[in-house]
Protein backbone atom coordinates (compact mmCIF):
# COMPACT_ATOMS: atom_id res chain seq x y z
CA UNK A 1 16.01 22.40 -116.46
CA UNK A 2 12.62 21.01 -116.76
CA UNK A 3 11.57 22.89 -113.58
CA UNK A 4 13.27 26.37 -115.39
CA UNK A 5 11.18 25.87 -118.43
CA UNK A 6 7.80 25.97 -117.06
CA UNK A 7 7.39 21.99 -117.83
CA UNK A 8 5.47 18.88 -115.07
CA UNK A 9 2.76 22.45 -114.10
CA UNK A 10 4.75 24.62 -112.67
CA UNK A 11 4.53 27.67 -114.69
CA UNK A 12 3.44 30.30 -112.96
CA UNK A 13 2.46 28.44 -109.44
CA UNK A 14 5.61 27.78 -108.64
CA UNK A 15 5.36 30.87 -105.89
CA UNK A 16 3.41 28.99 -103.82
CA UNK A 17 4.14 25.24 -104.68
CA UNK A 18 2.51 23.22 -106.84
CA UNK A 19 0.84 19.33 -105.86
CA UNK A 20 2.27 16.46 -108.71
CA UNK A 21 0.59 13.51 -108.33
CA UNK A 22 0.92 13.14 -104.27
CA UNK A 23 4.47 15.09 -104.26
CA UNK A 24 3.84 18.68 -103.57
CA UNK A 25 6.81 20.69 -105.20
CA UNK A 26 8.15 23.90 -103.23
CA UNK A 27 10.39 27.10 -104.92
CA UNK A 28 14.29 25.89 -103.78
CA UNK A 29 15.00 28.57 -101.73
CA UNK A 30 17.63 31.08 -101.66
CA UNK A 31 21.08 29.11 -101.15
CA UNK A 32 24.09 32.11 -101.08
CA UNK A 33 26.29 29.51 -100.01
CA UNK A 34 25.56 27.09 -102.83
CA UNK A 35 26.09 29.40 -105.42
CA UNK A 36 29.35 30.31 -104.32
CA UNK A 37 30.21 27.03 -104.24
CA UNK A 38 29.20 26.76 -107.87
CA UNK A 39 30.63 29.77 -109.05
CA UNK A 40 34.02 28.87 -107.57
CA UNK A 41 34.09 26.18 -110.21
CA UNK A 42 33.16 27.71 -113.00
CA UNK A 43 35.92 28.81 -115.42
CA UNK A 44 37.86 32.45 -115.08
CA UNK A 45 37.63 34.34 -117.73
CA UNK A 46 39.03 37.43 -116.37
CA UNK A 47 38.46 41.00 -116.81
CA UNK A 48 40.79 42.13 -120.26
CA UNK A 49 42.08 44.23 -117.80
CA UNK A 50 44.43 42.73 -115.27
CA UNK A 51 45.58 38.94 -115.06
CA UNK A 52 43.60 36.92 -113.17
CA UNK A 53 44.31 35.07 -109.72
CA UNK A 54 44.92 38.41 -108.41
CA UNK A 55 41.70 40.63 -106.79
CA UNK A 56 39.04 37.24 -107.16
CA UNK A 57 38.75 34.94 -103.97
CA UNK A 58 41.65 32.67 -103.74
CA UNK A 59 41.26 29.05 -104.25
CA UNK A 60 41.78 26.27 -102.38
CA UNK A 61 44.92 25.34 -103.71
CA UNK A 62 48.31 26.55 -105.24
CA UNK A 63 51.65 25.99 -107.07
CA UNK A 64 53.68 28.64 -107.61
CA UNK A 65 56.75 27.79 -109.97
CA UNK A 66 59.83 30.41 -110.28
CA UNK A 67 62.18 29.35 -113.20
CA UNK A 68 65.03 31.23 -114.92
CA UNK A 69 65.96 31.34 -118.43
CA UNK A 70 68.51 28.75 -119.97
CA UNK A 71 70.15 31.33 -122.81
CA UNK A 72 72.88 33.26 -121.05
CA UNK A 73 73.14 35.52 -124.30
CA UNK A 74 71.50 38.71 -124.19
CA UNK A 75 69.66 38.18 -127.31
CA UNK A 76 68.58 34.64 -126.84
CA UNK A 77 67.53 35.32 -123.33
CA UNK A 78 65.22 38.18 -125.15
CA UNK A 79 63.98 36.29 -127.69
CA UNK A 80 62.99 33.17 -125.25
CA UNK A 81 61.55 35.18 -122.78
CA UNK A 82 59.33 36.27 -125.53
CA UNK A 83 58.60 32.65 -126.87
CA UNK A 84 57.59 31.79 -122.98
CA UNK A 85 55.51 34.83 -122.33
CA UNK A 86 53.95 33.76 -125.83
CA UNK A 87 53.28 30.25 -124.92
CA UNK A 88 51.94 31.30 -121.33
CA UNK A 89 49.59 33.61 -122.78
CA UNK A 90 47.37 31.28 -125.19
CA UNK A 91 48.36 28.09 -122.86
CA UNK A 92 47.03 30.02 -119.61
CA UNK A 93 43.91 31.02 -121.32
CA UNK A 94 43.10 27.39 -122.95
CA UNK A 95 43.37 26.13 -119.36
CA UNK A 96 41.41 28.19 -117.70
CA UNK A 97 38.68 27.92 -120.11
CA UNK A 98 38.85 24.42 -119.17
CA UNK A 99 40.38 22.09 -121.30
CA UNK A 100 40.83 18.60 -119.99
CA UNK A 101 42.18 16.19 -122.44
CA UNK A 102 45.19 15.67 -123.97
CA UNK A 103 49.08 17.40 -124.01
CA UNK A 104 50.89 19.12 -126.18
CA UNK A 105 49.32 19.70 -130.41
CA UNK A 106 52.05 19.05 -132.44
CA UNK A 107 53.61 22.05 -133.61
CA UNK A 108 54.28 23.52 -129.88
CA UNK A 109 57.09 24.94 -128.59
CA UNK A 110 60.12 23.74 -131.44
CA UNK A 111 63.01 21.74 -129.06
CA UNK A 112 65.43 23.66 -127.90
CA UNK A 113 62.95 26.53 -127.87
CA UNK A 114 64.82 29.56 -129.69
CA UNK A 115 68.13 28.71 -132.38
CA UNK A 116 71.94 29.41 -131.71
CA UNK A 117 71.07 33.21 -133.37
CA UNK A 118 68.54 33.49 -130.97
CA UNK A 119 65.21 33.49 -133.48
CA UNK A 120 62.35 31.94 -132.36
CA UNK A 121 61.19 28.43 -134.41
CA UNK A 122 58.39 28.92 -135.95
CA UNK A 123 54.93 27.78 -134.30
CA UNK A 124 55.71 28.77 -131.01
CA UNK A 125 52.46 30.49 -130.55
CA UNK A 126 49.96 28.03 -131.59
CA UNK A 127 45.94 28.62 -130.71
CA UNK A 128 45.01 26.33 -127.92
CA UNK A 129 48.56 25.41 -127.10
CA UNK A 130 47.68 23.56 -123.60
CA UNK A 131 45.50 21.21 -122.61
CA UNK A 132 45.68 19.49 -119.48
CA UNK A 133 47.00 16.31 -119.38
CA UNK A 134 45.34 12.84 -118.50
CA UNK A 135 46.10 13.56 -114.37
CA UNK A 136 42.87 15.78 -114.73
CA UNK A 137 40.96 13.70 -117.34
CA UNK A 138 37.08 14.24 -116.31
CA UNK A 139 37.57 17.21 -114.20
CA UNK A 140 36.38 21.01 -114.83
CA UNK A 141 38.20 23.74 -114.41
CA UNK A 142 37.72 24.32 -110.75
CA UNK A 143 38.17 28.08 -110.83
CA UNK A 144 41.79 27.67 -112.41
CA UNK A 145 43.92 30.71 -112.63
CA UNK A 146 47.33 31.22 -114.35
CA UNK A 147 49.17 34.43 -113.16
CA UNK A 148 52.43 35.34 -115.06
CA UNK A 149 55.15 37.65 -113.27
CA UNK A 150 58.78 38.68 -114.56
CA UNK A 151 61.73 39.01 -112.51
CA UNK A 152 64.46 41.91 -112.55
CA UNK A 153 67.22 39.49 -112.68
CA UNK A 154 64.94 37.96 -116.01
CA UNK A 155 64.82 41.40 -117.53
CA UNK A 156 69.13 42.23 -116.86
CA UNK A 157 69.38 38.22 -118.59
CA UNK A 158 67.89 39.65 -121.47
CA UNK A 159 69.83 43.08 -121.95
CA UNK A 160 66.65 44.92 -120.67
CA UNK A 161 67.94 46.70 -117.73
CA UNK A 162 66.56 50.24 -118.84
CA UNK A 163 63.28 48.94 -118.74
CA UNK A 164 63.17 47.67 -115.02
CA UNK A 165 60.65 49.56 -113.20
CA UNK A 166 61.65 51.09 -110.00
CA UNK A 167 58.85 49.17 -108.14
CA UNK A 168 60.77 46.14 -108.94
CA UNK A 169 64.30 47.27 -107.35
CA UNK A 170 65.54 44.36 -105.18
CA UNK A 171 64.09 43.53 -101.63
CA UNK A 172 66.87 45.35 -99.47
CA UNK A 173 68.02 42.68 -96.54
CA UNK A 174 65.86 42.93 -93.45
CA UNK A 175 66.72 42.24 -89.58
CA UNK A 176 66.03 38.39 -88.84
CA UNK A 177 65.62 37.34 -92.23
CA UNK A 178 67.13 33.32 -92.63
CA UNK A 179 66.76 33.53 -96.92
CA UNK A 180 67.74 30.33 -98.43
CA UNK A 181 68.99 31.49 -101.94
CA UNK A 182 66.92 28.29 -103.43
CA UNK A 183 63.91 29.04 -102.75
CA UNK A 184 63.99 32.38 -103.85
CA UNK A 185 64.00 34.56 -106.64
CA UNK A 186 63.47 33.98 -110.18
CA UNK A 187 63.30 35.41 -113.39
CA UNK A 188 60.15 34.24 -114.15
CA UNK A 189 56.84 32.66 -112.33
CA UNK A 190 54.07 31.18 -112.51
CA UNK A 191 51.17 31.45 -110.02
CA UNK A 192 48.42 28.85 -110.45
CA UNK A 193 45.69 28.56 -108.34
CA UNK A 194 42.73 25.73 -108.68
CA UNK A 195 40.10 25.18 -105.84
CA UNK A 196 40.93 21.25 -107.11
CA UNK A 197 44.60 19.67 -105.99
CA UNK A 198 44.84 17.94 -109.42
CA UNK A 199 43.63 20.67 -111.38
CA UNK A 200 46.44 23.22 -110.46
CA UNK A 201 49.19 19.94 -110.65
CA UNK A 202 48.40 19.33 -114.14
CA UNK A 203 48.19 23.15 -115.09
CA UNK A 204 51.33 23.97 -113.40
CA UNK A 205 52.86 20.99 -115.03
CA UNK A 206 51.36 21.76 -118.64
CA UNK A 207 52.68 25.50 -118.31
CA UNK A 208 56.39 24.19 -117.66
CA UNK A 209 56.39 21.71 -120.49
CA UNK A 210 55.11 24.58 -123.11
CA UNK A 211 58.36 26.56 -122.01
CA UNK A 212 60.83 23.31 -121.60
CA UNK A 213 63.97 24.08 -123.06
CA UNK A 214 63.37 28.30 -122.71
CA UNK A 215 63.56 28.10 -118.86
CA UNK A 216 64.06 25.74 -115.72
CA UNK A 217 62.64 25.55 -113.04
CA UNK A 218 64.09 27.25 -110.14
CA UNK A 219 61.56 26.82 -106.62
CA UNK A 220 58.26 25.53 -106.36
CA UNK A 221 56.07 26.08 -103.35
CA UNK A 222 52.68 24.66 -103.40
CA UNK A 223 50.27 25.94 -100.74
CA UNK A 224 46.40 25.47 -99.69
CA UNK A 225 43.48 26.92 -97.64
CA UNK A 226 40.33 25.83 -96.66
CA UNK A 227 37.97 24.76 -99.62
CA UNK A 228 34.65 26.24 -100.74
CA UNK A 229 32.95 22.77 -100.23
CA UNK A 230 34.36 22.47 -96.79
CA UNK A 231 33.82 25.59 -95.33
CA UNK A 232 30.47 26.98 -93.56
CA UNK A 233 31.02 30.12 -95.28
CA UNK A 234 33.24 30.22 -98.35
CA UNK A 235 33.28 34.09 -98.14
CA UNK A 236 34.85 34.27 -94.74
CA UNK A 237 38.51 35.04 -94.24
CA UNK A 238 40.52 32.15 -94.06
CA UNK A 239 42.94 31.09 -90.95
CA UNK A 240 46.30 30.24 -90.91
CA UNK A 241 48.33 27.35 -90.00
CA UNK A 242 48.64 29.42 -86.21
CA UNK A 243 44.83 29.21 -86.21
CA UNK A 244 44.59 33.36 -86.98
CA UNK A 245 42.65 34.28 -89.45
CA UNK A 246 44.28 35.68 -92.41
CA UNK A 247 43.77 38.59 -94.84
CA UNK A 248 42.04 40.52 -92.23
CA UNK A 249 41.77 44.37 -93.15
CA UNK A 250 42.70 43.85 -96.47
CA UNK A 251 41.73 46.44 -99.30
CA UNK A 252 38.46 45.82 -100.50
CA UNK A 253 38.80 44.36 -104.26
CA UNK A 254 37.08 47.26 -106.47
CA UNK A 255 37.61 50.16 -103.83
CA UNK A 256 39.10 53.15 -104.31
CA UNK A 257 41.50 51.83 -101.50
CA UNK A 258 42.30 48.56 -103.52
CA UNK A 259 43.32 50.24 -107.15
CA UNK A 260 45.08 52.87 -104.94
CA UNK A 261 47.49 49.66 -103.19
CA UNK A 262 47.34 47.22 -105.80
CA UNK A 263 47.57 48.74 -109.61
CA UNK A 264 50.40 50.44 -110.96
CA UNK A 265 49.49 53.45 -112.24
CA UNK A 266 52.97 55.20 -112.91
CA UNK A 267 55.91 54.11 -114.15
CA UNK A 268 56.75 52.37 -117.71
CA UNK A 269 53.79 51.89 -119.77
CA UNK A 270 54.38 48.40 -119.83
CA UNK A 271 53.58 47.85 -116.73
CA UNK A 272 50.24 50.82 -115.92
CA UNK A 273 47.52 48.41 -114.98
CA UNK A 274 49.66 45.64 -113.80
CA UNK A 275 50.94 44.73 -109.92
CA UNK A 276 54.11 44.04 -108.38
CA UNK A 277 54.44 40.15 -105.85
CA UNK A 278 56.37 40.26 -103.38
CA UNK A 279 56.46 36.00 -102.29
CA UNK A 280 57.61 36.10 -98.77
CA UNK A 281 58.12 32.00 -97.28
CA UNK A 282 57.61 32.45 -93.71
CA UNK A 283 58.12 29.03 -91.35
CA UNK A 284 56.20 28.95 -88.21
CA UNK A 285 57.11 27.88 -85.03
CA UNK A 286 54.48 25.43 -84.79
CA UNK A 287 55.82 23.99 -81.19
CA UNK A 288 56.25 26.91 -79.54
CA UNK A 289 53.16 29.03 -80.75
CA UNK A 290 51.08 26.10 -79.40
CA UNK A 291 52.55 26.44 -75.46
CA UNK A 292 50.57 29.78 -75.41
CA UNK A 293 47.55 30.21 -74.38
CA UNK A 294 44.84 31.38 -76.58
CA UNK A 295 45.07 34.47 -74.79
CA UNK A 296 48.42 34.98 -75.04
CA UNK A 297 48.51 34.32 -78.93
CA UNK A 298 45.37 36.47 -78.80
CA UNK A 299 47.92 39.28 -77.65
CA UNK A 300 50.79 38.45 -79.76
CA UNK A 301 48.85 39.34 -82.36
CA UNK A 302 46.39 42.12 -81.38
CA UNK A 303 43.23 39.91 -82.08
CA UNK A 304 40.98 37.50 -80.51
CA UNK A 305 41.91 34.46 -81.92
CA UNK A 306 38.26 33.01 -81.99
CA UNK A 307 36.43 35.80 -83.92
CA UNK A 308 39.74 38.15 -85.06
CA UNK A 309 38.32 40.94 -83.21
CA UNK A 310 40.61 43.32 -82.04
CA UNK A 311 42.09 43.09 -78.55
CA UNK A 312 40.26 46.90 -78.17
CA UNK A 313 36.61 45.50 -79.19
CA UNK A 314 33.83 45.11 -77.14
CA UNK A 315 32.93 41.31 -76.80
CA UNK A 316 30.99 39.86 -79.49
CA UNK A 317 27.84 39.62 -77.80
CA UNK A 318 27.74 43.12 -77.89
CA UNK A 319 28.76 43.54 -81.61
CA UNK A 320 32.28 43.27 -81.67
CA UNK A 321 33.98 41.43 -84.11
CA UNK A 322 36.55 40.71 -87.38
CA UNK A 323 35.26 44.14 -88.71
CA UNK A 324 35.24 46.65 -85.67
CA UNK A 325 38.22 49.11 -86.34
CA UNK A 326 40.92 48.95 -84.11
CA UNK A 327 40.94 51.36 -81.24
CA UNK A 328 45.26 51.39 -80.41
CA UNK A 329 44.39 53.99 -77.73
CA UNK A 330 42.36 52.42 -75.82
CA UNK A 331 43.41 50.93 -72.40
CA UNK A 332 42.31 48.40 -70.04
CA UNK A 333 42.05 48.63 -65.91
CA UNK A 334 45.88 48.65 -65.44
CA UNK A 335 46.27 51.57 -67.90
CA UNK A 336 48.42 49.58 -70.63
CA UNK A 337 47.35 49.36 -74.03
CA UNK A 338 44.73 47.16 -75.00
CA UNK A 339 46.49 46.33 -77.97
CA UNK A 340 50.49 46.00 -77.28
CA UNK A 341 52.51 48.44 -78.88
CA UNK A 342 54.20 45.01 -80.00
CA UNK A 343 51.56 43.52 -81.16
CA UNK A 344 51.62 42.58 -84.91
CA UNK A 345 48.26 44.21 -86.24
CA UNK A 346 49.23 47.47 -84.27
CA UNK A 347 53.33 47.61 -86.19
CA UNK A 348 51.66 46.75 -89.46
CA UNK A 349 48.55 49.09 -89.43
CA UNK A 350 48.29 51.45 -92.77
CA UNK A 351 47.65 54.29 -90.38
CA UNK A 352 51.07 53.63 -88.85
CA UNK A 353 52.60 53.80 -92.35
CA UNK A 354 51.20 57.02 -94.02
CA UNK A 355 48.11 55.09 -95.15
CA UNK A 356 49.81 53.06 -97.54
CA UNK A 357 48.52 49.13 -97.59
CA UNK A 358 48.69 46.08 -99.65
CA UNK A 359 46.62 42.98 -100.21
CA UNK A 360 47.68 39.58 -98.69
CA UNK A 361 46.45 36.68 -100.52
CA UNK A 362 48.74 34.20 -99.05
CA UNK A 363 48.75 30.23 -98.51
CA UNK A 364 49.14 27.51 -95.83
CA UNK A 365 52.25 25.50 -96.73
CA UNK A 366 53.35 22.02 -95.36
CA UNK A 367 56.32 20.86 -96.46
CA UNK A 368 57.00 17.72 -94.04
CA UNK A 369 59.89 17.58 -91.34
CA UNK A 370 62.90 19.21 -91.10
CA UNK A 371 66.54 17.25 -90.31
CA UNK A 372 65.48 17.81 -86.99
CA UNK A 373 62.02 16.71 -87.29
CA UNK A 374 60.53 19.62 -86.57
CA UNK A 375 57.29 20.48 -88.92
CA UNK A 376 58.28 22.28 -92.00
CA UNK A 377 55.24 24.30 -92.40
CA UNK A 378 53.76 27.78 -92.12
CA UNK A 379 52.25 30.84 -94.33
CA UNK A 380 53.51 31.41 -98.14
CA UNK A 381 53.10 35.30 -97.55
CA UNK A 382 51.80 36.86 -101.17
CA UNK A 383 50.80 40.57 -101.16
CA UNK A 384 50.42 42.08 -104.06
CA UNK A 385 51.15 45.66 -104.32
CA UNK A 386 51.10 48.89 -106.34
CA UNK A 387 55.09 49.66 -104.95
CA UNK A 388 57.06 47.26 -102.81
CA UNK A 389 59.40 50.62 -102.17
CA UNK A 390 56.67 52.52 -100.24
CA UNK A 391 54.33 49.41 -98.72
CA UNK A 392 55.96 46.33 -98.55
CA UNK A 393 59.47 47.29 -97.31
CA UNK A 394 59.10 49.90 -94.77
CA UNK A 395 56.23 47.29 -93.24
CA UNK A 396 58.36 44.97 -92.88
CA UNK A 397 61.40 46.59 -91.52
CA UNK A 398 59.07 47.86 -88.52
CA UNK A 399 57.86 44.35 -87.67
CA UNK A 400 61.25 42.90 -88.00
CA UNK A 401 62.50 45.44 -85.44
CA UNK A 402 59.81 44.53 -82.97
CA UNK A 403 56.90 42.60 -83.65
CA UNK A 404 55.44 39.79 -81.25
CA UNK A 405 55.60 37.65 -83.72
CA UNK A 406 58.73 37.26 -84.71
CA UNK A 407 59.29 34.87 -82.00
CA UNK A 408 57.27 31.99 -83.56
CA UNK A 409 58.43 32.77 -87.20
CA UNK A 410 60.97 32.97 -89.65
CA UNK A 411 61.20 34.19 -92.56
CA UNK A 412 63.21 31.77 -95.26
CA UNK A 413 62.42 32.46 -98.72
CA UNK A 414 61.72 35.90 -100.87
CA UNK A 415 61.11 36.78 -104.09
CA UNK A 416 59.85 40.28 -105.98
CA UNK A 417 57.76 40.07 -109.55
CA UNK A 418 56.04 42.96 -111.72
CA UNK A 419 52.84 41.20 -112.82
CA UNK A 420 51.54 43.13 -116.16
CA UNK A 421 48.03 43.93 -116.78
CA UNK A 422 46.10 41.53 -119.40
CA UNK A 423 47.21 41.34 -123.22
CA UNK A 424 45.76 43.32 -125.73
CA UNK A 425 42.92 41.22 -127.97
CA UNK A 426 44.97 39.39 -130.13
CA UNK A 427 48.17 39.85 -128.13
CA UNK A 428 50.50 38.25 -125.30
CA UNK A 429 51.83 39.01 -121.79
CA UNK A 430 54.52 41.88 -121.62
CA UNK A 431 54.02 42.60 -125.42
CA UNK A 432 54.91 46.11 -124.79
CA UNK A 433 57.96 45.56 -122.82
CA UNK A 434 59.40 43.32 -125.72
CA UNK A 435 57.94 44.77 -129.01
CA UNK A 436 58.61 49.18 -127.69
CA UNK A 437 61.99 48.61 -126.21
């Protein structure tokens, strides 16, 4: 600070270094990866467009909470999923802004949440209704996020079946899919993200206690990836559990390419601006995956496993890499394809599906041994998605007919959410949907 204001000589010299005493002070250079480190702890504010924890980098850690409304009445189920979206609204914001001390004002959410008629108690919505609890006490916000999604099975619980989008139509069953009912589903969620382990626990925990007695929870997975402070370049794509890196060829956040995948622009106005999630749990084969070669995974795949360059790139000494374009005609010495016409990045290429792509944002998960035990661990798959009806489906009904892959995964879990944009000033989450129906 002292330095900034031109204080101990400086001034103007600071160019070329100034001499203090017998120290001889030098401009800190340029530090790219510092600042990202910084700036991945600084608090989200978001854009007053979309919710947050969506286009930013993702951070190091994640639990993501489905839960399902309590009132089996159509008119209490409506008038709690308001209280909740309410509550998750101001609470989400006070926590990302970074509040670190203390639970629950008085005057939160009433017990019971919403009366036998199905009015809401009064002071539901309170200012500042979260505040993380003493598990975070002297931490900052670490980048938190709070993304809110709403289920179609949330909206039918409330009597608002006219108002489901089409985007949000069920996930038809797919070949090879091992769903355990659990873990899935939901009519609500909750997606935070912290690049601090104890940051998103207490946020996650804070958000369910503002709704206790509206909802239950239903499935939590909580998920990780590399950290900012840990990696050489924070920027970089991220691997996976299988050592692949992960997120690869992904829309470019602020593209034409990304708004074109990711926001809804049709459909109910409720939902123009907003996203659909489509929360895919997908186990790995841990075992088996590692009894290949890295060449062999390397062709499972499509990609060198070391840099992620395509099979059909030159090597990287002379310039291939992550970002060369993949070449699916080209073909080696023995005339076969370069890259298999199993391989995974060839079946789920958006030229191979009229163009149409998503963005993957998805997180490591290890969730101990099995009965068997066998490691209970692999990729929570998130993508989100302008229509699951027209990207994420027809993807995935290719690869489960045929991709490499599928012999070292499985997928166990799924789940579909419409994500709205960001409340109006003054307003809450899925206003419109509640207050124009």
């Amino acid at each position: 600070m002292l330095a900034g204001a031109g204080l101990f000589g400086l001034g103007a010299g600071a160019g070329t270094g100034v001499t203090v005493g017998t120290q001889r002070l030098v401009p800190e250079r340029a530090d790219p990866v510092g600042a990202v480190r910084r700036a991945v702890l600084a608090p989200v504010a978001g854009d007053g467009v979309h919710q947050p924890g969506i286009a930013a980098r993702a951070p190091a850690h994640l639990v993501f909470t489905a839960y399902d409304l309590t009132a089996t009445d159509p008119v209490a189920a409506r008038a709690a999923l308001g209280a909740v979206l309410r509550a998750w609204t101001d609470g989400g914001q006070t926590l990302m802004r970074g509040a670190s001390q203390g639970g629950l004002p008085q005057g939160g959410l009433p017990q019971g949440g919403v009366s036998q008629g199905g009015v809401v108690g009064s002071g539901v919505v309170r200012s500042g209704a979260a505040g993380m609890g003493r598990e975070a006490a002297g931490l900052g916000p670490a980048g938190l996020t709070v993304t809110v999604g709403i289920g179609a099975a949330g909206l039918r619980r409330a009597g608002l079946d006219a108002r489901i989008p089409g985007p949000l139509a069920d996930i038809p069953a797919l070949p090879g899919d091992r769903l355990e009912a659990a873990r899935g589903g939901g009519d609500l969620a909750v997606q935070v993200c912290a690049e601090d382990p104890m940051v998103a626990f207490a946020a996650a925990r804070q958000l369910g206690r503002l709704a206790a007695g509206l909802v239950r929870p239903r499935w939590v997975q909580r998920g990780f990836q590399r950290t900012a402070a840990a990696a050489a370049d924070p920027t970089a794509t991220p691997r996976n559990l299988m050592g692949q890196l992960d997120g690869t060829n992904n829309p470019r956040p602020g593209s034409a390419q990304f708004d074109l995948a990711v926001w809804a622009a049709g459909g109910p106005a409720w939902m123009r601006g907003g996203t659909y999630l489509v929360c895919r749990r997908i186990r790995m084969l841990l075992e088996s995956w590692e009894r290949l070669t890295e060449d062999a995974r390397g062709e499972v795949v499509g990609r060198r496993i070391d840099d992620g360059a395509p099979l059909s790139a030159p090597p990287a000494a002379a310039g291939g890499g992550e970002d060369t374009a993949s070449d699916f005609a080209a073909r080696g010495p023995d005339g076969r394809p370069l890259i298999a016409d199993n391989a995974h990045i060839r079946l789920s290429n958006p030229q191979f599906h009229g163009g149409v792509a998503m963005f993957r944002r998805g997180y490591s998960y290890d969730d101990g041994l099995d009965a068997a035990g066998e490691p209970d661990a692999g990729l929570f798959f998130l993508a989100f998605q302008a229509d699951p009806r027209t990207s994420f489906v027809p993807v995935q009904r290719t690869l489960a007919a045929s991709d490499a892959l599928n012999t070292f995964i499985r997928h166990t879990a799924s789940a579909l959410f419409a994500v709205p944009p960001a409340p109006p000033a003054g307003g809450y989450l899925g206003q419109s949907l509640l207050e124009e129906a």
